[in-house]
N, C-alpha and C. Protein backbone atom coordinates (compact mmCIF):
# COMPACT_ATOMS: atom_id res chain seq x y z
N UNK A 1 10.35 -10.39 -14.05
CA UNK A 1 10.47 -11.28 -15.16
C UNK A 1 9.23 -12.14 -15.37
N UNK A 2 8.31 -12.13 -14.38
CA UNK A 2 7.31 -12.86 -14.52
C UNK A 2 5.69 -11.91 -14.83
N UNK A 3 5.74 -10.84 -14.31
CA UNK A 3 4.75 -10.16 -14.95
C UNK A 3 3.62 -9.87 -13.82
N UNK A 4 4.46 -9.93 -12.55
CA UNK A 4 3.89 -9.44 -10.75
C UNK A 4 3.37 -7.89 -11.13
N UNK A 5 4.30 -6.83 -11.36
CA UNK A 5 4.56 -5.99 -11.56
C UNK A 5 3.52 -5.24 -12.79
N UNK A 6 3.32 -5.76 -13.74
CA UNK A 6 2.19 -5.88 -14.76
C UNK A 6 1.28 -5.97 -14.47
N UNK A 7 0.81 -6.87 -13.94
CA UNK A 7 -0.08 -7.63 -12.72
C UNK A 7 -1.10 -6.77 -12.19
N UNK A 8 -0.16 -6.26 -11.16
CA UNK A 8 -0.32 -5.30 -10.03
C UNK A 8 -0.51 -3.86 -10.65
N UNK A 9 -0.37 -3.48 -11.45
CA UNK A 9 -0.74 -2.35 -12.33
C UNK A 9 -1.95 -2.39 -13.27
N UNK A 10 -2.26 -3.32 -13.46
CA UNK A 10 -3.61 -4.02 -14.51
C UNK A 10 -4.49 -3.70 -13.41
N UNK A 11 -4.29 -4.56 -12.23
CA UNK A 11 -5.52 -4.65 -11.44
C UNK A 11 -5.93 -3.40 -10.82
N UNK A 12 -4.60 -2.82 -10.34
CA UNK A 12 -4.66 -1.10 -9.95
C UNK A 12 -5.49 0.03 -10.59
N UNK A 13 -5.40 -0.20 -11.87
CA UNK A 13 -5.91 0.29 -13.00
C UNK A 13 -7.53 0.18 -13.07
N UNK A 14 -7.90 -1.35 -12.64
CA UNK A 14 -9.33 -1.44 -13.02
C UNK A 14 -9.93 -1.31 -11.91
N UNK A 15 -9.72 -1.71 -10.86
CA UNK A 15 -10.08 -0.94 -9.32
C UNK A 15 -10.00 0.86 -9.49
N UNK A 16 -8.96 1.29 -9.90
CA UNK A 16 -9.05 2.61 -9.84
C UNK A 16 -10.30 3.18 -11.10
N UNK A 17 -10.73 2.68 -12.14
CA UNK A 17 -11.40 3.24 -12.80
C UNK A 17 -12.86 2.64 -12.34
N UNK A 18 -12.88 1.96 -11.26
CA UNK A 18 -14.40 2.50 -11.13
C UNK A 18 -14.22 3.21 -9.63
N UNK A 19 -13.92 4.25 -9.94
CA UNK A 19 -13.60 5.12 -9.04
C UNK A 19 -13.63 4.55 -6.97
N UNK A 20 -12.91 3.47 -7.43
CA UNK A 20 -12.45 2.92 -6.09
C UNK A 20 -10.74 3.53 -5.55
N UNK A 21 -10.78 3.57 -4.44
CA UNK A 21 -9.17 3.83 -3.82
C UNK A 21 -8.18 2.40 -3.88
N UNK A 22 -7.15 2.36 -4.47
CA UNK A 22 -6.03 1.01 -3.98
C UNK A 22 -4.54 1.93 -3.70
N UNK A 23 -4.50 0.94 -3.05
CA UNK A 23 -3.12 1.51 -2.49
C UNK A 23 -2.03 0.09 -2.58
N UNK A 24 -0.36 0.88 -3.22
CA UNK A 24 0.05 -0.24 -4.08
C UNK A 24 1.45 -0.20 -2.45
N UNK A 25 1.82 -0.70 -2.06
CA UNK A 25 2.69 -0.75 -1.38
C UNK A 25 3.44 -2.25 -1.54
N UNK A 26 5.39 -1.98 -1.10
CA UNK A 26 6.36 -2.65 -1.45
C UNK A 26 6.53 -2.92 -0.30
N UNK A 27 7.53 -3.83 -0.01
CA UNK A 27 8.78 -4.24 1.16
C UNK A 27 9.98 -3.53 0.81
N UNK A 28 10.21 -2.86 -0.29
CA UNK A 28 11.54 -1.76 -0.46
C UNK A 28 11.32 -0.69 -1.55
N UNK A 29 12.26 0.23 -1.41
CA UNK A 29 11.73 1.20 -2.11
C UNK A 29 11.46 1.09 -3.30
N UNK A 30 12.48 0.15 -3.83
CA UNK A 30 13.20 0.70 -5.39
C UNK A 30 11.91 -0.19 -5.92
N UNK A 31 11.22 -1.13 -4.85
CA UNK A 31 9.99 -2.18 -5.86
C UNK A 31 8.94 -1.62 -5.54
N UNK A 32 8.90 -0.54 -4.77
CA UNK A 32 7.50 0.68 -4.43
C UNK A 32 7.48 1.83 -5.50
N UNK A 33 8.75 1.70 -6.14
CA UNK A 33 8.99 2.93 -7.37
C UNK A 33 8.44 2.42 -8.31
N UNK A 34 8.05 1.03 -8.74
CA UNK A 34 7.96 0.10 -9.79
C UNK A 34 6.05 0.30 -9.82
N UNK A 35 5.37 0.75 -9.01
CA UNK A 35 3.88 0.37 -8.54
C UNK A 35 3.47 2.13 -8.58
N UNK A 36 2.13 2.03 -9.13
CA UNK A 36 1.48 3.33 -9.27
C UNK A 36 1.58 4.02 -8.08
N UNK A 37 1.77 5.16 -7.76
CA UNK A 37 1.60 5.39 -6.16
C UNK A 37 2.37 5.15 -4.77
N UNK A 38 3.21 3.96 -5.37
CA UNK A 38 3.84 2.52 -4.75
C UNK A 38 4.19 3.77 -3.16
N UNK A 39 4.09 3.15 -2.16
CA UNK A 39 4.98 3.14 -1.15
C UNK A 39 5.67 2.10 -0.17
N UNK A 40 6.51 2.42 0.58
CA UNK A 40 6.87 0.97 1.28
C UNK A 40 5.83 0.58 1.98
N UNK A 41 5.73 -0.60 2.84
CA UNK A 41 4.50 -1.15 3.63
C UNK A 41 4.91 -0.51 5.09
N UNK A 42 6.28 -0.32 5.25
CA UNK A 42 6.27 0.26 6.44
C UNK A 42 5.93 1.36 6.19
N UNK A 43 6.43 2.64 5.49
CA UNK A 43 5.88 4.04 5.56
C UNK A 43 4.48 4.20 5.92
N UNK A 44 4.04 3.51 4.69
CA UNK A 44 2.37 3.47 4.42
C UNK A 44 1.72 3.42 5.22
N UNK A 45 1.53 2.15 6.67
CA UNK A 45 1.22 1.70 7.43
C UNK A 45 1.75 2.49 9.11
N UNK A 46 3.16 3.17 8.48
CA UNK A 46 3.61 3.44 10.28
C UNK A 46 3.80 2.41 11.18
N UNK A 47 4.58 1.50 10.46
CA UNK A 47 5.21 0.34 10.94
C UNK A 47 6.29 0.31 11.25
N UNK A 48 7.01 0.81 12.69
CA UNK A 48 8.48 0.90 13.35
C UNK A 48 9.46 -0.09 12.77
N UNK A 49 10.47 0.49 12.26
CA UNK A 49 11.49 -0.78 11.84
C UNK A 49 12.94 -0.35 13.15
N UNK A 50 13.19 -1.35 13.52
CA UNK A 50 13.44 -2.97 13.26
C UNK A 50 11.67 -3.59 13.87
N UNK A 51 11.38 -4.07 13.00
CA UNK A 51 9.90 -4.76 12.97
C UNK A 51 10.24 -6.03 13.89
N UNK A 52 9.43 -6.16 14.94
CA UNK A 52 9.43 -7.96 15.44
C UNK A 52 8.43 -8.46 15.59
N UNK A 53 8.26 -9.31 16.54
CA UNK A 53 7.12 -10.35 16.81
C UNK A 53 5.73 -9.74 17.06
N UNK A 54 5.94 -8.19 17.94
CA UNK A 54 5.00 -7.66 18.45
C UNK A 54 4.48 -6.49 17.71
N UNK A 55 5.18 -6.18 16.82
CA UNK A 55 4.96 -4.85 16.37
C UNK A 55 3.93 -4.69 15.49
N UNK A 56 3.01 -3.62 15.57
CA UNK A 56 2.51 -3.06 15.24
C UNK A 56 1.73 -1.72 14.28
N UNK A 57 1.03 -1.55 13.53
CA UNK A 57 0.91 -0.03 12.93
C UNK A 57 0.85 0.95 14.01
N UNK A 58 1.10 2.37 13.75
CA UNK A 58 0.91 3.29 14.42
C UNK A 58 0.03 4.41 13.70
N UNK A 59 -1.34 3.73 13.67
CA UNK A 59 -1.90 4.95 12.61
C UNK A 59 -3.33 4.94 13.90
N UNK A 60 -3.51 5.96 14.33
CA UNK A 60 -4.16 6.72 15.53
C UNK A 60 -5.50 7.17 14.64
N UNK A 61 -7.11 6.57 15.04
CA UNK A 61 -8.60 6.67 14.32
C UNK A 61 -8.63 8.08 13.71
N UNK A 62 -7.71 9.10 14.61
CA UNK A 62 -8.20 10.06 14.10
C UNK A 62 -7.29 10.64 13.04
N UNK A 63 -6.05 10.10 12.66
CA UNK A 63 -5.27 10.30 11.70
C UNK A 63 -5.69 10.21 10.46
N UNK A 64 -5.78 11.22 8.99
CA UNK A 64 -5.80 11.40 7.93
C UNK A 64 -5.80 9.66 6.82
N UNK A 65 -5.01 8.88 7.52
CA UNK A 65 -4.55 7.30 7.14
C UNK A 65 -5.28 6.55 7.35
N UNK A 66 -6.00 6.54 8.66
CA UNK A 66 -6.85 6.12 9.44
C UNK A 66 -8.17 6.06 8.14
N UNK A 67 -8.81 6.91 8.23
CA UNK A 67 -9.38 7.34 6.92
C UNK A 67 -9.15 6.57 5.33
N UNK A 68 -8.28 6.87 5.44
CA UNK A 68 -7.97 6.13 3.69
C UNK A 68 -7.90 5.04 4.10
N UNK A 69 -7.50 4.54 4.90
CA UNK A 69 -7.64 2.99 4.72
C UNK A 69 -9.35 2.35 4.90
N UNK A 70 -10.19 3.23 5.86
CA UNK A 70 -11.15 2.43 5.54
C UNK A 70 -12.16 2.67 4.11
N UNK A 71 -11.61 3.66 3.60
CA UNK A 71 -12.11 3.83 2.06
C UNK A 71 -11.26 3.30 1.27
N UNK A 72 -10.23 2.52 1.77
CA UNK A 72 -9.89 1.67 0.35
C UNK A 72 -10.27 0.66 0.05
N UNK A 73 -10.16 0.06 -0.99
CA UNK A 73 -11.05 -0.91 -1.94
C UNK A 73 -9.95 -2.45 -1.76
N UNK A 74 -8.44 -1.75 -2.23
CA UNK A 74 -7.76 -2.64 -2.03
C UNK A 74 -6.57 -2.55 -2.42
N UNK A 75 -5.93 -3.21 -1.38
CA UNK A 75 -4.45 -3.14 -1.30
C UNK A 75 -3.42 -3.94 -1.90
N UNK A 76 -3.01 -3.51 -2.92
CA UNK A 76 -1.62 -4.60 -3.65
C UNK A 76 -0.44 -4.33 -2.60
């Protein structure tokens, strides 16, 4: 109702056209469906749920993810 969502698609948009990587990730699905690309932050990341104090990503240097993340530009 406020225009997050708009937002986050504008900026996606102009990061992506100068041929930069963003990656749009949610806290749930149905608001990761709402975002170009959208995935949850846990999927995305390989973040064990039930999540606590200690937890951590599980994305290993030599993993495919590993990779995209350090070529991305930026993360909504």
């Amino acid at each position: 109702g406020c225009g997050k969502t708009y937002l986050a698609k504008l900026i996606a948009a102009s990061v992506h056209a100068s041929n930069k990587i963003v990656l749009c990730v949610a806290s749930t699905g149905l608001a990761s469906l709402l975002l170009p690309g959208g995935q949850t932050a846990h999927s995305h990341f390989k973040i064990l749920i039930p999540c606590h104090e200690g937890s951590s990503c599980n994305i290993k240097k030599d993993d495919l993810k590993h990779q995209l993340l350090q070529q991305t530009a930026l993360i909504i």
